[in-house]
C-alpha atoms as a PDB file:
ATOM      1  CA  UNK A   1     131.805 108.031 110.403  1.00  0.00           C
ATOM      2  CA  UNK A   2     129.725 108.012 113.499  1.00  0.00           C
ATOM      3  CA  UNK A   3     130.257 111.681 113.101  1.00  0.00           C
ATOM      4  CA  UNK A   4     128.192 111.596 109.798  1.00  0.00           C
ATOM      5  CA  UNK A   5     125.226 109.645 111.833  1.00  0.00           C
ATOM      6  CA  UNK A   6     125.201 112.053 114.698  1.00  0.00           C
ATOM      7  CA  UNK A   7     124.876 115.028 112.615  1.00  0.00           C
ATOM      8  CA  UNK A   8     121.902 113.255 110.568  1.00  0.00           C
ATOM      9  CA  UNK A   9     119.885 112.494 113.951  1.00  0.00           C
ATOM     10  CA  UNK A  10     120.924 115.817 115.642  1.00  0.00           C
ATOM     11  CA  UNK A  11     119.966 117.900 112.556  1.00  0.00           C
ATOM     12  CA  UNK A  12     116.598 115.671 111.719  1.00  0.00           C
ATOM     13  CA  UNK A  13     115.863 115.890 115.750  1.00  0.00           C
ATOM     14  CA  UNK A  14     115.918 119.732 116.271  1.00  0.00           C
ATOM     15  CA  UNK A  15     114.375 120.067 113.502  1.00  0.00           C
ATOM     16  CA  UNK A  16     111.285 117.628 114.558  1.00  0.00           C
ATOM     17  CA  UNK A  17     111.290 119.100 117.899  1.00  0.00           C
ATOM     18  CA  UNK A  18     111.199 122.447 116.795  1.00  0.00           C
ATOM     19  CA  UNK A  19     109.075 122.472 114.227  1.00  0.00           C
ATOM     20  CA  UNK A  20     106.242 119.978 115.882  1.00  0.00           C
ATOM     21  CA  UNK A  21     106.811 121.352 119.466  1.00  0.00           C
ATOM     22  CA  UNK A  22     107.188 125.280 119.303  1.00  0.00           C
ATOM     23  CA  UNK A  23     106.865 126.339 115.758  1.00  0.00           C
ATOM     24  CA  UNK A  24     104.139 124.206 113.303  1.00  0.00           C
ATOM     25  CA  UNK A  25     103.108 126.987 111.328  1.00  0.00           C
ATOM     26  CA  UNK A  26     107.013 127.515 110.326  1.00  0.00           C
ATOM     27  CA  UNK A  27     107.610 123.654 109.605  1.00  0.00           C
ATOM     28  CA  UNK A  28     108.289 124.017 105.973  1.00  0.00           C
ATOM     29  CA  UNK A  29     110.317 126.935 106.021  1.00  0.00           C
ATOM     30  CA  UNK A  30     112.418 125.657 108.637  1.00  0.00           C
ATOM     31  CA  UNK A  31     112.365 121.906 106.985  1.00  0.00           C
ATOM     32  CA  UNK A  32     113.949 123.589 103.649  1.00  0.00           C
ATOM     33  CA  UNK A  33     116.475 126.140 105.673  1.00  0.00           C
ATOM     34  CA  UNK A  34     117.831 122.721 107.592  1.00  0.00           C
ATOM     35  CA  UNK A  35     117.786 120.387 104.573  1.00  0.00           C
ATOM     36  CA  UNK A  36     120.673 121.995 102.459  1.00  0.00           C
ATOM     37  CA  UNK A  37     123.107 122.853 104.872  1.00  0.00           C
ATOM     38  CA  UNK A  38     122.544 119.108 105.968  1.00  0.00           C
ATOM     39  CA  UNK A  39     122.943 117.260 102.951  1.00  0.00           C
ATOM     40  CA  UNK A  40     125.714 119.485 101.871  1.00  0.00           C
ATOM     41  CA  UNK A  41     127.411 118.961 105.242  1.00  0.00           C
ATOM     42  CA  UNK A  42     126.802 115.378 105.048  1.00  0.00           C
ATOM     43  CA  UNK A  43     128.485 115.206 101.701  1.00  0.00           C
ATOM     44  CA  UNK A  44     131.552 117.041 102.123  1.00  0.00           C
ATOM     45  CA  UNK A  45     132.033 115.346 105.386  1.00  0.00           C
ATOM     46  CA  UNK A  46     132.097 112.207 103.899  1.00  0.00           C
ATOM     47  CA  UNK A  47     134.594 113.137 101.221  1.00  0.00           C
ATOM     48  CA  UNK A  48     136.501 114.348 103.466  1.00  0.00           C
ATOM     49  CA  UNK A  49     136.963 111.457 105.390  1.00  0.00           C
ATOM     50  CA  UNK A  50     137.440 109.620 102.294  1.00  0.00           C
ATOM     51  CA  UNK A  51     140.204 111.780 100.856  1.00  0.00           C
ATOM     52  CA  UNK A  52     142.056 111.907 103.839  1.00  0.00           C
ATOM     53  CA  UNK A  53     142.310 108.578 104.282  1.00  0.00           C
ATOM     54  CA  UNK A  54     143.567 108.296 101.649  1.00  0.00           C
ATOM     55  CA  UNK A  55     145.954 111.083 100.936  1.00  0.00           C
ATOM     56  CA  UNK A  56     146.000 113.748 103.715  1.00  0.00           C
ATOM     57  CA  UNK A  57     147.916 116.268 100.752  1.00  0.00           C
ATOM     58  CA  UNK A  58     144.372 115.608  98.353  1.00  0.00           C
ATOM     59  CA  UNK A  59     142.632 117.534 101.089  1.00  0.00           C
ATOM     60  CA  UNK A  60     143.203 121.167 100.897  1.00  0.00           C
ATOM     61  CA  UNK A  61     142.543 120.892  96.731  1.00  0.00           C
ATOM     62  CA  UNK A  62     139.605 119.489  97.363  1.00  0.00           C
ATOM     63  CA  UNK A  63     138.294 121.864 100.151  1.00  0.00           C
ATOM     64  CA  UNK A  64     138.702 124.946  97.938  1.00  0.00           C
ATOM     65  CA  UNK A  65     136.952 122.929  95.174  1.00  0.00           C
ATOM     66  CA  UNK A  66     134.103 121.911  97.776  1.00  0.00           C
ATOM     67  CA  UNK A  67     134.315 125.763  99.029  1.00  0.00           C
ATOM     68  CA  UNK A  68     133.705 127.124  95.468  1.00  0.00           C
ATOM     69  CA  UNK A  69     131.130 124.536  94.730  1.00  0.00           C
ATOM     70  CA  UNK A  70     129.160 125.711  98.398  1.00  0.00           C
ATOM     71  CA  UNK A  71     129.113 129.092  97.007  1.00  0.00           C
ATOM     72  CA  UNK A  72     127.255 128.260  93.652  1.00  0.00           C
ATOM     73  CA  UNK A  73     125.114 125.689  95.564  1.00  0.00           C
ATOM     74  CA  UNK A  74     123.852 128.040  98.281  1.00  0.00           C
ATOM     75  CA  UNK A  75     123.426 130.628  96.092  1.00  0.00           C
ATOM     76  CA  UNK A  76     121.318 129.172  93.293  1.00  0.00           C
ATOM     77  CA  UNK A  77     119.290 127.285  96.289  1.00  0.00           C
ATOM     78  CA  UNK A  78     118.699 130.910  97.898  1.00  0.00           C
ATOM     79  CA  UNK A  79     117.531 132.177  94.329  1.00  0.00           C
ATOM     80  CA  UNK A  80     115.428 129.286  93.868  1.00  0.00           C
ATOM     81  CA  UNK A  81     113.859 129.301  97.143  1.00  0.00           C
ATOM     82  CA  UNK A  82     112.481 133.077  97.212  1.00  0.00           C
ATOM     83  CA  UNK A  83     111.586 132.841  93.547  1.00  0.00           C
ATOM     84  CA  UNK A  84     109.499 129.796  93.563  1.00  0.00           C
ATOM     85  CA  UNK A  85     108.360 129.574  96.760  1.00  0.00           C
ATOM     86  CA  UNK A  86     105.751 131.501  98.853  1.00  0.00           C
ATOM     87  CA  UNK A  87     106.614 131.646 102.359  1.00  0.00           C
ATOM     88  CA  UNK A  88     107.634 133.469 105.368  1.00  0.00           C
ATOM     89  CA  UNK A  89     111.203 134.471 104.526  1.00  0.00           C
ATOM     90  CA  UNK A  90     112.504 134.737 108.089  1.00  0.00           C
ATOM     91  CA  UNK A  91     112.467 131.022 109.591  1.00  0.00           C
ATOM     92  CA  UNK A  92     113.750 130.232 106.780  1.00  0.00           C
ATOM     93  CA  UNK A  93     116.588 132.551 106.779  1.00  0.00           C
ATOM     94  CA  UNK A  94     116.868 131.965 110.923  1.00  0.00           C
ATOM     95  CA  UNK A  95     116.981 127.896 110.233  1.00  0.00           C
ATOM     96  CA  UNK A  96     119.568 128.004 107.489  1.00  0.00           C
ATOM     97  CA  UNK A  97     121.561 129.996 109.029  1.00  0.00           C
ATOM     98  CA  UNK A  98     121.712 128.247 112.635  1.00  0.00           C
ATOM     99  CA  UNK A  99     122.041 124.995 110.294  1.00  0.00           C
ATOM    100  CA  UNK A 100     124.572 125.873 108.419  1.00  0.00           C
ATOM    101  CA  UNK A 101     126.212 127.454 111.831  1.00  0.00           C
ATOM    102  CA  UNK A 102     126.020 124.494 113.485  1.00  0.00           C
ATOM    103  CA  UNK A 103     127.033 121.703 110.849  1.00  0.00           C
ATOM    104  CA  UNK A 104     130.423 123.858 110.007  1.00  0.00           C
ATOM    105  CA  UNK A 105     131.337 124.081 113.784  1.00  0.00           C
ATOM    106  CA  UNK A 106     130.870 120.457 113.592  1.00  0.00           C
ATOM    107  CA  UNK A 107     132.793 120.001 110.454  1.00  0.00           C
ATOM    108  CA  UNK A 108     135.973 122.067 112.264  1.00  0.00           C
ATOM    109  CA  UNK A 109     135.672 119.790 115.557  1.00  0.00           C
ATOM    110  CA  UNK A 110     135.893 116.825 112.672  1.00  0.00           C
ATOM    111  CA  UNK A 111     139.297 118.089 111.348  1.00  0.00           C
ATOM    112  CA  UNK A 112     140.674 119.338 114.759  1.00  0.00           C
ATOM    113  CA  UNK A 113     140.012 115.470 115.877  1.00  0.00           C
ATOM    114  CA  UNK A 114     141.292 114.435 112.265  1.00  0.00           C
ATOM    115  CA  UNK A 115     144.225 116.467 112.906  1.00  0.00           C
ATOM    116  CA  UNK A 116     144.826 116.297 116.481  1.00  0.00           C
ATOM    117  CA  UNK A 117     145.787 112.289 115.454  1.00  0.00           C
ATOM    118  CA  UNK A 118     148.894 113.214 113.134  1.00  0.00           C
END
């Protein structure tokens, strides 16, 4: 679970840095491209850990479930965001997407370590 924690303080700490430091006019934009990704992340990392250890075999059910339920999520939350919202599209787009990037190269180093153990 210190996995979990290092993502949090990673994800909260580039985003403080970069967003106080090189880019203040772009804080919100990049605050709301960085929050999904992280929460999401944070969430399905969690159950992940939980279902496997539990039952390794509950795993791959629940990952298409969690894949299918990313695909509604981000969608409605990209829909949301450029209807409601008015903003510079771009750091937005540029944060979420190095977020998201970043957090699912994390999750894969999670299950290679997960995996590596069997």
């Amino acid at each position: 679970m210190k996995l979990i924690i290092y993502m949090f303080f990673f994800t909260l700490g580039s985003w403080g840095l970069a967003a106080g430091l090189f880019f203040p006019a772009f804080r919100w934009e990049m605050f709301l491209g960085m929050i999904a990704p992280l929460v999401i992340g944070l969430l399905t990392l969690f159950c992940e850990k939980k279902i496997y250890d539990r039952n390794p075999a509950d795993l791959t059910p629940f990952m298409l479930k969690a894949f299918a339920g990313k695909m509604i999520f981000y969608g409605s939350y990209f829909i949301y965001i450029f209807t409601f919202y008015t903003f510079n599209p771009m750091p937005f787009i540029i944060s979420f997407t190095c977020y998201f990037i970043t957090l699912h190269i994390s999750e894969a180093l999670f299950f290679k370590s997960i995996f590596k153990q069997v």
